[in-house]
Protein backbone atom coordinates (compact mmCIF):
# COMPACT_ATOMS: atom_id res chain seq x y z
CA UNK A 1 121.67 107.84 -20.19
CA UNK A 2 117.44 108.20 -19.18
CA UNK A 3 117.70 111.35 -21.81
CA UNK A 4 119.11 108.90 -24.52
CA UNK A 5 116.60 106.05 -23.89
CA UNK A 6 113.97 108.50 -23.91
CA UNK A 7 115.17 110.18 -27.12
CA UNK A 8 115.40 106.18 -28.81
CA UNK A 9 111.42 105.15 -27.34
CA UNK A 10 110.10 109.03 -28.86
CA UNK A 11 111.76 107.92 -32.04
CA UNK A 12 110.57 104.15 -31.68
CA UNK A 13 107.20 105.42 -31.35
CA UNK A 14 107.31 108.50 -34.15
CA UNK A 15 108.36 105.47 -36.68
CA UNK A 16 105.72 103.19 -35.91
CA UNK A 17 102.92 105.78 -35.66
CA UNK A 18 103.21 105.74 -39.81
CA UNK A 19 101.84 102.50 -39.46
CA UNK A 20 98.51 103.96 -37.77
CA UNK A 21 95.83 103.07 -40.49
CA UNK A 22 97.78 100.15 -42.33
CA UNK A 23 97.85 96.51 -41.95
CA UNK A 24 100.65 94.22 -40.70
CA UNK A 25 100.70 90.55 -41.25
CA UNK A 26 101.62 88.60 -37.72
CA UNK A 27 101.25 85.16 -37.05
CA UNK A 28 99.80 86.11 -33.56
CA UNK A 29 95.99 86.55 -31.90
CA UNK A 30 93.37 87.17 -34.27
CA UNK A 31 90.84 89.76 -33.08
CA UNK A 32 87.67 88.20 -33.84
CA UNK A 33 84.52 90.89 -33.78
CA UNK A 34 82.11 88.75 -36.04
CA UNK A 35 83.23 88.54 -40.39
CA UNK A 36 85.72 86.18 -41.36
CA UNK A 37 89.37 86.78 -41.76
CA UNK A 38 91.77 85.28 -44.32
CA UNK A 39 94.86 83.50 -43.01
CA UNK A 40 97.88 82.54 -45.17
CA UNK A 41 99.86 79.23 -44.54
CA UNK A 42 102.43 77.19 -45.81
CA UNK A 43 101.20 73.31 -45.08
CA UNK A 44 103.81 70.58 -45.27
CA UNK A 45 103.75 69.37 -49.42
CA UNK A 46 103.80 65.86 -48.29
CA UNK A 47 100.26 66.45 -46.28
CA UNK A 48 97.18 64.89 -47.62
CA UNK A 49 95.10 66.06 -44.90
CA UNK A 50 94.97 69.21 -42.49
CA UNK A 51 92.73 70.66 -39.97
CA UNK A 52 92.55 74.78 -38.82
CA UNK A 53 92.44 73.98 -34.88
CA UNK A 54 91.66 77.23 -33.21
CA UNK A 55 92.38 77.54 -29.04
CA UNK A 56 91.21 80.57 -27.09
CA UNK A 57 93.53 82.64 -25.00
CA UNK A 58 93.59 80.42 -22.30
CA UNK A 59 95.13 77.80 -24.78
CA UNK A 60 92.29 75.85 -24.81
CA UNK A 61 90.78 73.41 -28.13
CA UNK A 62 87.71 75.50 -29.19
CA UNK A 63 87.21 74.27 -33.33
CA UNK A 64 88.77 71.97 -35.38
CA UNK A 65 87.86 72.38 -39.23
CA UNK A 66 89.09 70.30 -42.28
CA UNK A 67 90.62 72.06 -44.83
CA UNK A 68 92.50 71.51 -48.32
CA UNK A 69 95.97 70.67 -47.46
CA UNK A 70 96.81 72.45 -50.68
CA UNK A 71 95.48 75.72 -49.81
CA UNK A 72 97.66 79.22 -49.54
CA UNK A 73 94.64 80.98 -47.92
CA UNK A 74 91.49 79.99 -45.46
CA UNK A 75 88.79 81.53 -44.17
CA UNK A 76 87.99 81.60 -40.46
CA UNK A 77 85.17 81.50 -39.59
CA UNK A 78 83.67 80.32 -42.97
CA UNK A 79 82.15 82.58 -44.82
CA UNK A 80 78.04 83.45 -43.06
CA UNK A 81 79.45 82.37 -39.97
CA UNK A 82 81.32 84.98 -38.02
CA UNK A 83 78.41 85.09 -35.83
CA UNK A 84 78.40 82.03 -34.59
CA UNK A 85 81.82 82.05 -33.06
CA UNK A 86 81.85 84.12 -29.67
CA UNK A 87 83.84 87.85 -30.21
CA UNK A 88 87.47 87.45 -28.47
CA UNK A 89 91.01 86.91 -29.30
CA UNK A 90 92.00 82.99 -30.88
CA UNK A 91 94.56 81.58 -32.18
CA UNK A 92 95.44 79.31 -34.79
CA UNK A 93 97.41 76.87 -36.18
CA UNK A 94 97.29 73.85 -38.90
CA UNK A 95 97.82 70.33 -38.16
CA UNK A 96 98.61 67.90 -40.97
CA UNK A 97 99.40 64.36 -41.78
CA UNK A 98 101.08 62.07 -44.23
CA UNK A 99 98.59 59.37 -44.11
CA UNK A 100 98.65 58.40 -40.41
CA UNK A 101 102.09 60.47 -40.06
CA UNK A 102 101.48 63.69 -38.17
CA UNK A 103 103.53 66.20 -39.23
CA UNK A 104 104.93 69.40 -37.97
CA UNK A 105 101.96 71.99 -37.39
CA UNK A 106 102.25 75.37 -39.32
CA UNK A 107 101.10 78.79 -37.83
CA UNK A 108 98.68 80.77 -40.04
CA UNK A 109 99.23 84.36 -41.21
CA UNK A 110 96.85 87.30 -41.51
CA UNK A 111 96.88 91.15 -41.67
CA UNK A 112 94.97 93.40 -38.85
CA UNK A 113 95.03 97.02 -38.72
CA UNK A 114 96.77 99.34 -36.73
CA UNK A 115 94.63 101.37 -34.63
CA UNK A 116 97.23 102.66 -31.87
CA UNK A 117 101.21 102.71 -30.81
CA UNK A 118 102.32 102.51 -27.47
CA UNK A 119 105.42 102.61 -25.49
CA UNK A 120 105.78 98.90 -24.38
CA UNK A 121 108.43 97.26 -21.76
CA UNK A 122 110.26 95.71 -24.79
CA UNK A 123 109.43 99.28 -26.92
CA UNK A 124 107.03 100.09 -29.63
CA UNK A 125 104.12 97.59 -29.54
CA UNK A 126 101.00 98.16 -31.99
CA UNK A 127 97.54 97.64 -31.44
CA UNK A 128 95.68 96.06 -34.03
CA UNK A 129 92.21 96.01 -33.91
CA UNK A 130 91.53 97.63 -30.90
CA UNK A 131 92.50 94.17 -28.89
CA UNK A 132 95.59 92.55 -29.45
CA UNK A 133 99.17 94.08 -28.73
CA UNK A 134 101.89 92.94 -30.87
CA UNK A 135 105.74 93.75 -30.86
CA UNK A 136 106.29 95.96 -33.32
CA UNK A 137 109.50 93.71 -34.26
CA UNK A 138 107.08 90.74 -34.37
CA UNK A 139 105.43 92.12 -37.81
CA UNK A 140 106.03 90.16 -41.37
CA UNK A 141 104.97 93.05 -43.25
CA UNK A 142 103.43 96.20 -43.43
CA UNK A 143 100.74 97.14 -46.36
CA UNK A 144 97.81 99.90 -47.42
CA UNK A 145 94.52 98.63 -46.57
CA UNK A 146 92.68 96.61 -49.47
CA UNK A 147 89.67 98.63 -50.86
């Protein structure tokens, strides 16, 4: 039984290691090391305002930003301003409202490269970025890097 476990994390981690050099799109911690990254979301149709609230690992409020409750894509931090927002791992999400409704916040999307596969408790995990560890069954997609 070990020998067949063994034999299912080697191939676990053979599979995933084609993914060293390409980009995934996760919903999880964006490695922040000073540009700006895109992020994809779907915000409720019926909001006529939203805000990109980004927390720190802890969980704590660090920004709140408006932003067009129409978009598909943002930019965090705006564009010239990566280096104003301290290096580290944040999260996001959007909040929106209906007027003075508040509606269901919406996680935000965004691809980070692969650098690294390991062997995790739960199996292959990838690390994008050099920081963040992410199931490898938590992935949306998988894609060659953008020139």
């Amino acid at each position: 039984m070990t020998s067949m476990i063994a034999r299912l994390d080697t191939q676990q981690i053979s599979g995933a290691s084609n993914w060293i050099g390409m980009e995934v799109r996760h919903s999880g911690v964006v490695a922040h090391d000073g540009g700006s990254t895109e992020f994809h979301t779907l915000i409720h149709p019926t909001a006529d305002r939203a805000e990109l609230v980004v927390y720190d690992l802890t969980g704590a409020e660090v920004a709140r930003h408006p932003i067009n409750p129409d978009a598909e894509t943002i930019r965090w931090p705006a564009a010239g301003q990566g280096d104003t927002v301290a290096n580290g791992g944040y999260l996001l999400e959007v909040e929106s409202w209906s007027g003075t409704q508040s509606l269901t916040p919406t996680t935000v999307d965004h691809y980070a490269s692969v650098t690294e596969v390991v062997l995790g408790a739960g199996g292959a995990e990838l690390i994008l970025d050099g920081l963040v560890r992410l199931p490898a069954d938590a992935l949306q997609s998988v894609r060659r890097p953008i020139a």
